[in-house]
N, C-alpha and C. Protein backbone atom coordinates (compact mmCIF):
# COMPACT_ATOMS: atom_id res chain seq x y z
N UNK A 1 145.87 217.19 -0.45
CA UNK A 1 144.73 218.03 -0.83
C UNK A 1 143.58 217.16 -1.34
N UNK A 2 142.72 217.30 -0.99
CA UNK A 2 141.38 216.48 -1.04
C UNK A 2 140.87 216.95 -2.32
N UNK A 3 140.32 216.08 -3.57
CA UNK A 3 140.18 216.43 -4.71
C UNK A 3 138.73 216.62 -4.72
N UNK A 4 138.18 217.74 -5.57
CA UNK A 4 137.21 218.34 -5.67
C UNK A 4 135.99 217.56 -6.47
N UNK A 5 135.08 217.41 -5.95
CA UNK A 5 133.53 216.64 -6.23
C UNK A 5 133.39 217.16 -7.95
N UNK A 6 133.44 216.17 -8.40
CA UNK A 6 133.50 216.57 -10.16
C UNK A 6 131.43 216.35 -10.05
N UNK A 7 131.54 216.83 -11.33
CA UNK A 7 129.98 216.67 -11.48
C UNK A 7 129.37 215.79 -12.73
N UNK A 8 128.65 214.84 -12.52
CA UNK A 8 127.77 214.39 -13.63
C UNK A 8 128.64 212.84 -13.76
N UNK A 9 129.23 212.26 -12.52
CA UNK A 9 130.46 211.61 -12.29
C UNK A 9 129.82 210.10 -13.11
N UNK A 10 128.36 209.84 -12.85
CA UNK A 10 127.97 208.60 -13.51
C UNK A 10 127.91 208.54 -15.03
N UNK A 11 127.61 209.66 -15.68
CA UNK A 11 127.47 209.88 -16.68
C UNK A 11 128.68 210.09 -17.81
N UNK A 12 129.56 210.32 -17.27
CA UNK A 12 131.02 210.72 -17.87
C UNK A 12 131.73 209.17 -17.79
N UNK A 13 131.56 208.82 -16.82
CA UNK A 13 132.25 206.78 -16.33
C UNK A 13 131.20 206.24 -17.38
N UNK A 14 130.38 206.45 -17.48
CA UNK A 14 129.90 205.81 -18.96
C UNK A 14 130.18 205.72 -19.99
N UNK A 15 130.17 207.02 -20.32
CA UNK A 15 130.77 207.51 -21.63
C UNK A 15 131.97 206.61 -22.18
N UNK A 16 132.87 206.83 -20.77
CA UNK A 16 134.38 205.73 -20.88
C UNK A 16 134.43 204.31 -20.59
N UNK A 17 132.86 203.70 -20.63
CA UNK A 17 132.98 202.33 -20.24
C UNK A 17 133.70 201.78 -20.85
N UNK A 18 134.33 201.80 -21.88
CA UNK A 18 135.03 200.52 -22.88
C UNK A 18 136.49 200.44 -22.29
N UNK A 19 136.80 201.26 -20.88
CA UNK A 19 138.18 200.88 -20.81
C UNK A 19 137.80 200.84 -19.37
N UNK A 20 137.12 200.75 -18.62
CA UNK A 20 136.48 200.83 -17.38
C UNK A 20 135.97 199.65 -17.04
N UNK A 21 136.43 198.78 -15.78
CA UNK A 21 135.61 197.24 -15.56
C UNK A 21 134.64 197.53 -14.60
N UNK A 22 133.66 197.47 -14.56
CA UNK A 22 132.67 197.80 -13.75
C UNK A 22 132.86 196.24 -12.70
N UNK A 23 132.74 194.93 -13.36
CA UNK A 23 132.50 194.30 -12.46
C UNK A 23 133.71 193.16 -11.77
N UNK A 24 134.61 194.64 -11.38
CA UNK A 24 136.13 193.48 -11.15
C UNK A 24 135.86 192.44 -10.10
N UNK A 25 135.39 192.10 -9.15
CA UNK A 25 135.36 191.10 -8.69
C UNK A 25 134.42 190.17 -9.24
N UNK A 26 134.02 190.07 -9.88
CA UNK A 26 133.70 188.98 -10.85
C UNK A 26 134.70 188.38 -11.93
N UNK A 27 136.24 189.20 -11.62
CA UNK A 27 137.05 188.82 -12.63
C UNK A 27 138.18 187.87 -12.41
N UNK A 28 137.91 187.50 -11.18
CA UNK A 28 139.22 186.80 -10.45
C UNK A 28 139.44 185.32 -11.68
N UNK A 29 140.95 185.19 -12.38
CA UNK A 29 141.29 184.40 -12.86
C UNK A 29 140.73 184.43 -14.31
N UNK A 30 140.36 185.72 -14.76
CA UNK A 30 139.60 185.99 -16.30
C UNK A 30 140.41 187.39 -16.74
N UNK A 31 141.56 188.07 -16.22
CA UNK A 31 141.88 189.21 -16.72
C UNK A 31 142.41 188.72 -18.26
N UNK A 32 142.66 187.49 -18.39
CA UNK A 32 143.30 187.12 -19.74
C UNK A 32 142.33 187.50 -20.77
N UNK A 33 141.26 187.14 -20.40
CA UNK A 33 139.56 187.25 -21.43
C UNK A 33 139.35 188.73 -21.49
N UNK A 34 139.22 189.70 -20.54
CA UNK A 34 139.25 191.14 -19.90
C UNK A 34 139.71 191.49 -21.52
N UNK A 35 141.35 191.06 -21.42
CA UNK A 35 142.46 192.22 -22.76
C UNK A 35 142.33 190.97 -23.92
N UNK A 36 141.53 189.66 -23.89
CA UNK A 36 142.08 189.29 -25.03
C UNK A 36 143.11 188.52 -25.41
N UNK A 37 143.64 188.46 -24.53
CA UNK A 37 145.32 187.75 -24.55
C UNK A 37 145.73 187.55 -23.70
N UNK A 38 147.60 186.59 -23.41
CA UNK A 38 147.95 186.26 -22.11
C UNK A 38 148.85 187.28 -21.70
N UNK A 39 149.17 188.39 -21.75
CA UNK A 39 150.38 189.07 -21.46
C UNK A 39 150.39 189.43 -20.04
N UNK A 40 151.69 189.44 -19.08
CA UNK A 40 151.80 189.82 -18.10
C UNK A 40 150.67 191.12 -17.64
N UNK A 41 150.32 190.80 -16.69
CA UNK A 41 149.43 191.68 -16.02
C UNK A 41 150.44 192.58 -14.54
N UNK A 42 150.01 194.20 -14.66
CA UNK A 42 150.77 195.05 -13.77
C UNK A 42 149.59 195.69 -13.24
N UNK A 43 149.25 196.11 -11.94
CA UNK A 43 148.65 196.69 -11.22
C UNK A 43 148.94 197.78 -11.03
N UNK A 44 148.46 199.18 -10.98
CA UNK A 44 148.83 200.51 -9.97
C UNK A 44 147.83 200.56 -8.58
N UNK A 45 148.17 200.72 -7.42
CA UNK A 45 147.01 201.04 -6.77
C UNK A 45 147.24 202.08 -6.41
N UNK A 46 146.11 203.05 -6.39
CA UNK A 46 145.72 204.23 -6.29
C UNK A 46 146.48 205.14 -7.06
N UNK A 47 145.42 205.08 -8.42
CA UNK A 47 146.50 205.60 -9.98
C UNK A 47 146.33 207.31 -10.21
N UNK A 48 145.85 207.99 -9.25
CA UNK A 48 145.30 209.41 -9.10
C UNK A 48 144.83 209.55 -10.43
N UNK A 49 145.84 210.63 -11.15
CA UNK A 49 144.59 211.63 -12.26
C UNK A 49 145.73 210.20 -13.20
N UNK A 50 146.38 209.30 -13.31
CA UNK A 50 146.85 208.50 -14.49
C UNK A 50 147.72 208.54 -15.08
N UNK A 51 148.58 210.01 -14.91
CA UNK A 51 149.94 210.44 -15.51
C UNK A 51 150.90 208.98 -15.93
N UNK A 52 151.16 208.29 -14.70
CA UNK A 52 152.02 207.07 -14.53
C UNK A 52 151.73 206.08 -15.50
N UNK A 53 150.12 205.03 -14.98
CA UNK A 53 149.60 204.70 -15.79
C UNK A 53 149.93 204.16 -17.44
N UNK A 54 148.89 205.35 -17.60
CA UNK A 54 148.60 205.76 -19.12
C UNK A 54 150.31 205.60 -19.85
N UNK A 55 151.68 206.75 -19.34
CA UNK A 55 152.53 206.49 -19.83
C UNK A 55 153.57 204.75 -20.30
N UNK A 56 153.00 204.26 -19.02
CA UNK A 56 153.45 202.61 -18.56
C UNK A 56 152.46 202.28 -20.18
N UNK A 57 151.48 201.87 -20.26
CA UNK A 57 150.73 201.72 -21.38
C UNK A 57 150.95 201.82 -22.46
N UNK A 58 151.27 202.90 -22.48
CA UNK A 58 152.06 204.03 -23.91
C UNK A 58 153.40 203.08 -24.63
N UNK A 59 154.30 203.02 -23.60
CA UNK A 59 155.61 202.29 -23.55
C UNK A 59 156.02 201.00 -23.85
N UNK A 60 154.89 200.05 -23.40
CA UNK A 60 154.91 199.00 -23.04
C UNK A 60 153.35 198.11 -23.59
N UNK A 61 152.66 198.23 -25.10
CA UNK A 61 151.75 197.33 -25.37
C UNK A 61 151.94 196.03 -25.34
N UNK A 62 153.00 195.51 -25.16
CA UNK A 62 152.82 193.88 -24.61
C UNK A 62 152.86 193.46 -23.06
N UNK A 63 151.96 194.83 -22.62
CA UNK A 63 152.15 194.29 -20.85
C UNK A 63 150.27 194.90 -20.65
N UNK A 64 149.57 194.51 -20.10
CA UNK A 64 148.33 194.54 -19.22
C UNK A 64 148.32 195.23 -18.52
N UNK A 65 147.92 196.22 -18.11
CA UNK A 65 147.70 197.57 -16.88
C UNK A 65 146.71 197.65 -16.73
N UNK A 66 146.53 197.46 -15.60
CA UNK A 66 145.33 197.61 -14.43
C UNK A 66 145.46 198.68 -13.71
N UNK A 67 144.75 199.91 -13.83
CA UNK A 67 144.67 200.71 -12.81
C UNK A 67 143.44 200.87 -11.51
N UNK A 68 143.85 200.98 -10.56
CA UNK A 68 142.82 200.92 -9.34
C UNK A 68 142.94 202.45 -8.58
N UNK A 69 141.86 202.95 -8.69
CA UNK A 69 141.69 204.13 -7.87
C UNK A 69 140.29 204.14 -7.29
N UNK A 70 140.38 204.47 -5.98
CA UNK A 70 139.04 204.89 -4.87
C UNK A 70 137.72 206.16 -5.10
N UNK A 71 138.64 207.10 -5.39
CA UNK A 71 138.01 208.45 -4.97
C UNK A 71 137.57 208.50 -6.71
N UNK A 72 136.65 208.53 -6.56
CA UNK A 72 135.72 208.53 -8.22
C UNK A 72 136.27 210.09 -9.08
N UNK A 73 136.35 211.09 -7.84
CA UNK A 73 136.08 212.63 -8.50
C UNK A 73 137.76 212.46 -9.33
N UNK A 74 138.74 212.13 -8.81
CA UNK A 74 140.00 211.65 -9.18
C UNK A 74 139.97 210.55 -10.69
N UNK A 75 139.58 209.38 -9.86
CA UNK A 75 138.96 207.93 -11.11
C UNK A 75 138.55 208.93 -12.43
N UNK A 76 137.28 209.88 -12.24
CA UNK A 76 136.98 210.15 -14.07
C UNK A 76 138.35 211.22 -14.74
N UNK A 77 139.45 211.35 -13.59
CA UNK A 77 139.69 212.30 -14.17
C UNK A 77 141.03 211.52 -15.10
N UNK A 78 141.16 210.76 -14.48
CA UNK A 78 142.50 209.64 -15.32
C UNK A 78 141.58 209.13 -16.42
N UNK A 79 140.50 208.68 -16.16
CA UNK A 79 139.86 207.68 -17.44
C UNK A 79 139.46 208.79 -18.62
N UNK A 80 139.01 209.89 -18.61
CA UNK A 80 139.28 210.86 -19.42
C UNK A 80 140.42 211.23 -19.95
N UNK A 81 140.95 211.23 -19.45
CA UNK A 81 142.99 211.43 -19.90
C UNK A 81 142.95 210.57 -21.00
N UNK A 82 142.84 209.29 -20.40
CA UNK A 82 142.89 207.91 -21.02
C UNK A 82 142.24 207.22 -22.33
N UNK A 83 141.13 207.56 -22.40
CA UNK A 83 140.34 207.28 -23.51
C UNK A 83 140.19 208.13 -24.58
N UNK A 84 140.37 209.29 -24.91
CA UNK A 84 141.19 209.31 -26.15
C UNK A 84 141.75 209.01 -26.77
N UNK A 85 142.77 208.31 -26.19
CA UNK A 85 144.24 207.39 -26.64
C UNK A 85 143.62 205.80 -27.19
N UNK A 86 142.73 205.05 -26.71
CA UNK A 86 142.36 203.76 -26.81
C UNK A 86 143.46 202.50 -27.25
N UNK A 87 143.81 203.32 -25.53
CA UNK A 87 144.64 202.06 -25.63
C UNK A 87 144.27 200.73 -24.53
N UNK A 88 144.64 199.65 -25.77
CA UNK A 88 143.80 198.26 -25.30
C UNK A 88 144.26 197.80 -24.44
N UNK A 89 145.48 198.20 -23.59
CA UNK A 89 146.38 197.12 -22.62
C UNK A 89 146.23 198.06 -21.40
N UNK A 90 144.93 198.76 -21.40
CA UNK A 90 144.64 199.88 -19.77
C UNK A 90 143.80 199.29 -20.10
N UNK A 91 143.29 199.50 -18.69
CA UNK A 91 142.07 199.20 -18.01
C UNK A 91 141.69 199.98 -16.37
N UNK A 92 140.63 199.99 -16.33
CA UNK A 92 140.38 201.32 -14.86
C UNK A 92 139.48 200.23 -14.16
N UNK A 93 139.90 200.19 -12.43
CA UNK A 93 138.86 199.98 -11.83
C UNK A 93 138.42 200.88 -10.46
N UNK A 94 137.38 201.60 -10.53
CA UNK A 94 137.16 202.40 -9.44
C UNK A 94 136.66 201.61 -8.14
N UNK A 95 137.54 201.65 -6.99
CA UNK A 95 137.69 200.56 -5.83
C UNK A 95 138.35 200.55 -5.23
N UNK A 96 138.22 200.12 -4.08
CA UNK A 96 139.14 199.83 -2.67
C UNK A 96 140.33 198.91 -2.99
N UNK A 97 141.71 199.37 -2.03
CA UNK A 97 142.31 197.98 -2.47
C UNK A 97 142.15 196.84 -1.39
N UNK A 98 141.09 196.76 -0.86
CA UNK A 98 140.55 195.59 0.23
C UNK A 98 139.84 194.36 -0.69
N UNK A 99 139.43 195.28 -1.66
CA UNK A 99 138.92 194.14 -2.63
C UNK A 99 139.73 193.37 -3.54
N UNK A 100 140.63 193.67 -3.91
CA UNK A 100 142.13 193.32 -4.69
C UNK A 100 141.81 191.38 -4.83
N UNK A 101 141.86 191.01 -3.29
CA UNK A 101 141.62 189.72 -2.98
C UNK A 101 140.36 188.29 -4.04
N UNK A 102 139.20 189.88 -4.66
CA UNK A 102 138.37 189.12 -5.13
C UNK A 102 138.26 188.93 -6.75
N UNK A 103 139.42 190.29 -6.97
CA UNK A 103 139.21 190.31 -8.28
C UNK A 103 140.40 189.66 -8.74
N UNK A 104 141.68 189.07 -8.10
CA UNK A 104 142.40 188.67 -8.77
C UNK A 104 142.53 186.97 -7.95
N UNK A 105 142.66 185.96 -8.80
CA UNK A 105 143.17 184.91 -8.67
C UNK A 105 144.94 184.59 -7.94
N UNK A 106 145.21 183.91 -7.24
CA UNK A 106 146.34 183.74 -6.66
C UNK A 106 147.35 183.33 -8.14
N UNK A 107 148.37 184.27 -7.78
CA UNK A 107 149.53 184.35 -8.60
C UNK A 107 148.71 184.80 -10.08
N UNK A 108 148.09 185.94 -10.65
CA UNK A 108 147.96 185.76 -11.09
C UNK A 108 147.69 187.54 -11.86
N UNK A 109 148.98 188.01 -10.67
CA UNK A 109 149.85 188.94 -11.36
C UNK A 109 151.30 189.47 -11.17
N UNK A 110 151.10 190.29 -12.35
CA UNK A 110 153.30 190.19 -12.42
C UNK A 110 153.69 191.01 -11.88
N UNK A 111 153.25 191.93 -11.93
CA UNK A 111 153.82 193.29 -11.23
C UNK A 111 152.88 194.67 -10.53
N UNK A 112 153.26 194.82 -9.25
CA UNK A 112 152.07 195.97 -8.66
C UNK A 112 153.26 197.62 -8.68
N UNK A 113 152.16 198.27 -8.46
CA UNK A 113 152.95 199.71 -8.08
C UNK A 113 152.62 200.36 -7.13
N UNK A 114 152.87 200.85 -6.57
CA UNK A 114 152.35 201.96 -4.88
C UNK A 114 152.73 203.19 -5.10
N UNK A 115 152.13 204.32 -6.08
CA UNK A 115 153.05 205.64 -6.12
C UNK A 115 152.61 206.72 -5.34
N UNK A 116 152.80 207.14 -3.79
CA UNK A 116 152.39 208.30 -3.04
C UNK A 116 150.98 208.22 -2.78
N UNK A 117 151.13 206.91 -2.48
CA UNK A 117 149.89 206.84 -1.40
C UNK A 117 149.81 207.41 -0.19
N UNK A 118 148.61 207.33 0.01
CA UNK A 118 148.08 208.45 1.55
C UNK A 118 149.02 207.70 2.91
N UNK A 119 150.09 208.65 3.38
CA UNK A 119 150.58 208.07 4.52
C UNK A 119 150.27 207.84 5.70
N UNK A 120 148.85 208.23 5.39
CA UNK A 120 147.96 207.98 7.26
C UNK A 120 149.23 208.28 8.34
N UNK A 121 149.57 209.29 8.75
CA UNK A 121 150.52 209.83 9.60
C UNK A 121 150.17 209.44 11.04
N UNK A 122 149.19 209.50 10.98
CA UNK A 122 148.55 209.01 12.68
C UNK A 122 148.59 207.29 12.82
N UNK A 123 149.33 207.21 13.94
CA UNK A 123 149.23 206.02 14.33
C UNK A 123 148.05 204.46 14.70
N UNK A 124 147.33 205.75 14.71
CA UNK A 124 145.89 205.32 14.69
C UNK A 124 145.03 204.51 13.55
N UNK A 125 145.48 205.01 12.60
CA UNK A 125 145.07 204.85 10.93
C UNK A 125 146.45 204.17 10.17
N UNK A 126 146.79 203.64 10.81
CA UNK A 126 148.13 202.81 10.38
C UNK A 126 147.64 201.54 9.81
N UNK A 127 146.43 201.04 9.93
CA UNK A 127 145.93 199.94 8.95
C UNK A 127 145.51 200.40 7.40
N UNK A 128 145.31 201.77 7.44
CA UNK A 128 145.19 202.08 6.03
C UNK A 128 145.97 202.06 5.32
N UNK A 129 147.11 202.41 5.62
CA UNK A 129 148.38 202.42 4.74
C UNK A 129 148.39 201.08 3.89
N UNK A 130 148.46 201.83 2.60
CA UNK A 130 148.70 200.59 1.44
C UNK A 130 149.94 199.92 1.57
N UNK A 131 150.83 199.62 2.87
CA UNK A 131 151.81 199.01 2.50
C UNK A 131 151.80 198.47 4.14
N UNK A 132 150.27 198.50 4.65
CA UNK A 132 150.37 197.41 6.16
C UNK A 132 150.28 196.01 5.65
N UNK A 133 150.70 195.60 6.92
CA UNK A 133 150.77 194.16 5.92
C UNK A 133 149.69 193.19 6.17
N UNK A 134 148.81 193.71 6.53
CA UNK A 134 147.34 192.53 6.31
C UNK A 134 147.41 192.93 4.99
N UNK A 135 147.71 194.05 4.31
CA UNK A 135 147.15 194.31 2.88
C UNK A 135 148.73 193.50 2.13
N UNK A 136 149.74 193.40 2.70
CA UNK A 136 150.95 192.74 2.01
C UNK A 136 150.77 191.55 1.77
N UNK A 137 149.98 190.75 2.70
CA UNK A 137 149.46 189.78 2.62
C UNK A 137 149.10 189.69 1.69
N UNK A 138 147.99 189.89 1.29
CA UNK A 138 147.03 190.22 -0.14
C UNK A 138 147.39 190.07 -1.35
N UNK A 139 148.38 191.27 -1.45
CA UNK A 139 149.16 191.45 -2.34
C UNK A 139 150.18 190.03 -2.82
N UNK A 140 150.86 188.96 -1.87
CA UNK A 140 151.50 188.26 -1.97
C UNK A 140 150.78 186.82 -2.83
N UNK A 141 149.66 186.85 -2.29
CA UNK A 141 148.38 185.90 -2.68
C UNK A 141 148.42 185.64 -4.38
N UNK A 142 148.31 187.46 -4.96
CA UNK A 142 147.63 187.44 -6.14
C UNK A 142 149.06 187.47 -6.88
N UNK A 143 150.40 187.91 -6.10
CA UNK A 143 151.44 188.03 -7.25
C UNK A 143 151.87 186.39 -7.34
N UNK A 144 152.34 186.69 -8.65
CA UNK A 144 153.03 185.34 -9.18
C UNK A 144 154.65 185.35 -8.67
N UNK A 145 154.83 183.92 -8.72
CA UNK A 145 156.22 183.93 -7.55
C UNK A 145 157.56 184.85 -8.43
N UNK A 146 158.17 185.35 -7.49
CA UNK A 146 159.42 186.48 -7.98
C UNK A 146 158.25 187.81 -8.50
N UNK A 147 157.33 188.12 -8.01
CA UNK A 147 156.35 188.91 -8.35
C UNK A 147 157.11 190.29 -7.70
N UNK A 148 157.53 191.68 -8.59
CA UNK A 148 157.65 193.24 -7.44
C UNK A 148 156.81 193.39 -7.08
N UNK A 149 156.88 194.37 -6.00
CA UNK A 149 156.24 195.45 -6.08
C UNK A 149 156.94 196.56 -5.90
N UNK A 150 156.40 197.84 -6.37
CA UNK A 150 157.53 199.23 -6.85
C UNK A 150 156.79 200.25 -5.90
N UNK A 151 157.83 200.49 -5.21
CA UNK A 151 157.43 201.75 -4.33
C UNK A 151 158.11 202.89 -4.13
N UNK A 152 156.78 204.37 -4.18
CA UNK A 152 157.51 205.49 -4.47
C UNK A 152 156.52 206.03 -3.44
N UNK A 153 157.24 207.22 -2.32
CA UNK A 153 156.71 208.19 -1.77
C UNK A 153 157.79 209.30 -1.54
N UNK A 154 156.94 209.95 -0.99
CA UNK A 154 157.47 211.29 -0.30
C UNK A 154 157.60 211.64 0.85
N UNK A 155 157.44 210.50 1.52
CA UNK A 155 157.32 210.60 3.03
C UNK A 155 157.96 209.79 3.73
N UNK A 156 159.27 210.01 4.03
CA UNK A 156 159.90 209.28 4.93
C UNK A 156 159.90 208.60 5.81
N UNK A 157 158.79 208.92 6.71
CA UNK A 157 158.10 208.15 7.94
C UNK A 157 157.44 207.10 7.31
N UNK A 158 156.78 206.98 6.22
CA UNK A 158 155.73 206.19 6.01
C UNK A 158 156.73 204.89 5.10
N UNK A 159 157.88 206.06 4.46
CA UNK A 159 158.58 204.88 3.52
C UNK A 159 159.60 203.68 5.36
N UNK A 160 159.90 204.70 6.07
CA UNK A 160 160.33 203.42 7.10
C UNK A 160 160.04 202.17 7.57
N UNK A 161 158.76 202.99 7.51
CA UNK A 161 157.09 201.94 8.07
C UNK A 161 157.25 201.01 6.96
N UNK A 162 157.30 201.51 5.64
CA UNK A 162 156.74 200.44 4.71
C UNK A 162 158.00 199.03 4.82
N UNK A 163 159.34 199.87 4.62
CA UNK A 163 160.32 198.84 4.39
C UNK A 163 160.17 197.72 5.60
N UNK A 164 159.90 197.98 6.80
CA UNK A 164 159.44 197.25 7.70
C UNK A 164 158.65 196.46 7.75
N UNK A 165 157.52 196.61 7.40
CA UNK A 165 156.31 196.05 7.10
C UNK A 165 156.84 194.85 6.16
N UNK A 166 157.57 195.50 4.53
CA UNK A 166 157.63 194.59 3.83
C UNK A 166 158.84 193.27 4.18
N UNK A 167 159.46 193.61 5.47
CA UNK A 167 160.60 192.50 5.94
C UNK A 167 160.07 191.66 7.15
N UNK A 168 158.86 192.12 7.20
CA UNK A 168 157.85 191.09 8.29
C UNK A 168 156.99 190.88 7.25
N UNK A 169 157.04 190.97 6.53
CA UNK A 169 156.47 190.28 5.47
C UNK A 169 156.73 189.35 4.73
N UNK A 170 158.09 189.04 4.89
CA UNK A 170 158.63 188.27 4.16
C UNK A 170 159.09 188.40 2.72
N UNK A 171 159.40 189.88 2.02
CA UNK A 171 159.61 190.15 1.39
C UNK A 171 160.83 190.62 1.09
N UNK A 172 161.59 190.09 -0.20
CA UNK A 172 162.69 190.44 -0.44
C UNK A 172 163.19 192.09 -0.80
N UNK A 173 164.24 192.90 -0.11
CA UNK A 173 164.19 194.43 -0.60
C UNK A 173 165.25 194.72 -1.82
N UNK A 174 164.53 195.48 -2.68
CA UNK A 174 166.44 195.79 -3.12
C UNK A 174 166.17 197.47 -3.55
N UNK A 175 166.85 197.85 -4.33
CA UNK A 175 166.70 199.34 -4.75
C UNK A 175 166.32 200.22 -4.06
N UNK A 176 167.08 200.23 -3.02
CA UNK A 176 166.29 201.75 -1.56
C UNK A 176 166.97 202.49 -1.39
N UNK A 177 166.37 203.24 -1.90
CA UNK A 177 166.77 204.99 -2.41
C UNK A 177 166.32 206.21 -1.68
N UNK A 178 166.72 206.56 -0.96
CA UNK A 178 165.99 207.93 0.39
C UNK A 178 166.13 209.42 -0.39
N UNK A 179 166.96 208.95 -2.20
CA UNK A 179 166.51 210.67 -2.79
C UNK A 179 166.73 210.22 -4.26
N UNK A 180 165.34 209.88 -4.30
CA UNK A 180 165.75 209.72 -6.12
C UNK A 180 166.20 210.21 -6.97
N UNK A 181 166.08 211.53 -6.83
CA UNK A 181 166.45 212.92 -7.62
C UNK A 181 167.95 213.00 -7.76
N UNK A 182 168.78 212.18 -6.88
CA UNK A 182 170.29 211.89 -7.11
C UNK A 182 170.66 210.97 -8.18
N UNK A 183 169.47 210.48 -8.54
CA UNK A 183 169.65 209.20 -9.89
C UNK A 183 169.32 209.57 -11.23
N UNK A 184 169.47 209.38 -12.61
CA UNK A 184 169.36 210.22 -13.37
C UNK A 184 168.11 209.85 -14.05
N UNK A 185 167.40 210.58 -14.25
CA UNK A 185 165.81 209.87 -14.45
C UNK A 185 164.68 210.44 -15.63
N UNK A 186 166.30 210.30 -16.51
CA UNK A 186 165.85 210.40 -18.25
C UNK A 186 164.65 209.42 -18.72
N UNK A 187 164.78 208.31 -18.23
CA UNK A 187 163.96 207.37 -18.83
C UNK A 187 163.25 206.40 -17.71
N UNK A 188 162.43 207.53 -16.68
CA UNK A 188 161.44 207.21 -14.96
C UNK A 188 160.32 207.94 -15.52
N UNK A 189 159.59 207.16 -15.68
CA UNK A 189 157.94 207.69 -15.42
C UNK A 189 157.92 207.64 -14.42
N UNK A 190 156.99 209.37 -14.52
CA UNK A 190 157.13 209.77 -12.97
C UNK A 190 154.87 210.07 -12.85
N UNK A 191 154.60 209.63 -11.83
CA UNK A 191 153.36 209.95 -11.67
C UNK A 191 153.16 211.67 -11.52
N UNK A 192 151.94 212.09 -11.28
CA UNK A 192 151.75 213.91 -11.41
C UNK A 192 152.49 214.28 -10.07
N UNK A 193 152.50 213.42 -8.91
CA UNK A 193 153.04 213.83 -7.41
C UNK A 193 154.33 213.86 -7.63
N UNK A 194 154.75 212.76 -8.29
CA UNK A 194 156.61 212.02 -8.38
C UNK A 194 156.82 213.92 -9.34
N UNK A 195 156.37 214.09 -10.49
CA UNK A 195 156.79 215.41 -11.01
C UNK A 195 156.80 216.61 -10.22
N UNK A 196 155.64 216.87 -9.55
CA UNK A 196 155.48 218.09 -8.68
C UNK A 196 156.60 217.72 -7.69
N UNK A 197 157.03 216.94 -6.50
CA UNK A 197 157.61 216.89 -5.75
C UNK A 197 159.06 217.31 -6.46
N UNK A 198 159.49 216.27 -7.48
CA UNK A 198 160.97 216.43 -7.81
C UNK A 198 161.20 217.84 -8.52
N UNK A 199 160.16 218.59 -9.01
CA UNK A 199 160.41 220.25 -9.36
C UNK A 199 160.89 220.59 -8.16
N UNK A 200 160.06 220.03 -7.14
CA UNK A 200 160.26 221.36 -5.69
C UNK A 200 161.80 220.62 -5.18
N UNK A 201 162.09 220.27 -5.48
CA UNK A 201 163.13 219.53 -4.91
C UNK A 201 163.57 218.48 -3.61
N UNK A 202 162.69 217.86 -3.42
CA UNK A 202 162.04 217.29 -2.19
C UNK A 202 162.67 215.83 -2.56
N UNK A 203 163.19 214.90 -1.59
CA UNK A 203 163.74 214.05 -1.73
C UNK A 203 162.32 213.04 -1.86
N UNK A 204 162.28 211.90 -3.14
CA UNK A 204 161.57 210.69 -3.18
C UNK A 204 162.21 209.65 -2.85
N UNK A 205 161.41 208.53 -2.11
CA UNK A 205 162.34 207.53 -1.59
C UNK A 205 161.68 206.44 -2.14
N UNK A 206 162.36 205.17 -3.15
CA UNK A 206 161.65 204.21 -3.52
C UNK A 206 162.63 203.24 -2.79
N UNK A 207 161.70 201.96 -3.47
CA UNK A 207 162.22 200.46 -3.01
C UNK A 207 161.18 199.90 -4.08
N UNK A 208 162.09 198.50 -3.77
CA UNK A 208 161.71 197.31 -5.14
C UNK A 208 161.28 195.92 -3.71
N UNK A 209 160.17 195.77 -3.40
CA UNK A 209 159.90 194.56 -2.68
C UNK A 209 159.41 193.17 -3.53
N UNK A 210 160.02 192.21 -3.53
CA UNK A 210 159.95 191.10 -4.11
C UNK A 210 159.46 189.69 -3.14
N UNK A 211 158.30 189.47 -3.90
CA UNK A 211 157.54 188.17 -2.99
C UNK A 211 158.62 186.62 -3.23
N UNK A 212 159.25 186.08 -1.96
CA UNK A 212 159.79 185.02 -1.79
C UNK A 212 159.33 183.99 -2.16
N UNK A 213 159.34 182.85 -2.98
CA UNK A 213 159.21 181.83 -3.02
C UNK A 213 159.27 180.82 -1.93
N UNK A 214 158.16 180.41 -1.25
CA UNK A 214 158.63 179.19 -0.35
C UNK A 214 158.60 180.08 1.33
């Protein structure tokens, strides 16, 4: 479902600048300066309304979170969530993940996430998928060696594609799961999709891809 044109969108991303990087590709090899400190740095790409996020944050103040989302009307609606809370170890960047390449320095993050990204179903649009691997590529660049990445969808076709992708990729698999909801998931932050889906009862399928050394 295509999220609805919020209004006054520049003016509200203002408001929340203090947790908002306006100029991430100017940041490649400075996220340390960004938070202040050296702590492992974790990526989400495409963090929708932030549910995931924000909780990762919540849990975990000795870890760096970077969230990346595209669609702005979405973007103010997590950074609003978010800034109430002021918490110092988030951070928002509204952006493509094509740019990923400029804002981060090689190896010079710990951990990414992929939660129910758009499965471009058409064969056609199969370069969009956040888990083709010109973009795995990418991804391999900026993680630091034994670097995850954590993947969650709802779409079976796309999770096939991905595991594929990530073994021509050169990436190590482990944790592949075709129904999460069989695992007990007292203590899984779940993004707003990962919740809605597992109410309806719909099987989620993750995997744990790990960048090879060498």
């Amino acid at each position: 479902m295509r999220a609805r044109i919020k209004k006054h969108i520049d003016e509200r991303i203002k408001y929340c600048e203090e947790i908002v990087v306006f100029n991430a590709e100017a940041m490649s090899s400075k996220w340390a300066d960004v938070f202040s400190n050296n702590n492992p740095v974790f990526v989400e790409l495409g963090c929708g309304k932030g549910d995931f996020i924000i909780e990762m944050a919540k849990r975990n103040p000795n870890v760096n979170y970077i969230a990346i989302e595209k669609n702005a009307s979405v973007f103010i609606c997590a950074i609003e969530k978010a800034f109430p809370l002021k918490l110092s170890n988030l951070k928002f960047v509204n952006s493509e993940v094509q740019y990923l390449k400029y804002m981060f320095a090689e190896n010079e993050i710990n951990e990414m996430f992929i939660n129910f990204c758009d499965p471009w179903p058409s064969s056609k649009k199969a370069k969009r998928r956040l888990t083709n691997r010109a973009f795995l590529e990418i991804y391999k660049k900026i993680l630091k060696n034994d670097g995850n990445i954590y993947l969650k969808t709802d779409n079976e076709q796309l999770f096939d594609y991905s595991l594929d992708e990530f073994y021509q990729s050169k990436f190590s698999l482990s944790d592949i799961t075709y129904d999460l909801n069989d695992i007990n998931k007292k203590d899984i932050i779940m993004s707003e999709y990962e919740r809605k889906f597992s109410q309806l009862g719909m099987p989620i399928y993750s995997a744990v891809a790990k960048k090879i050394v060498g």
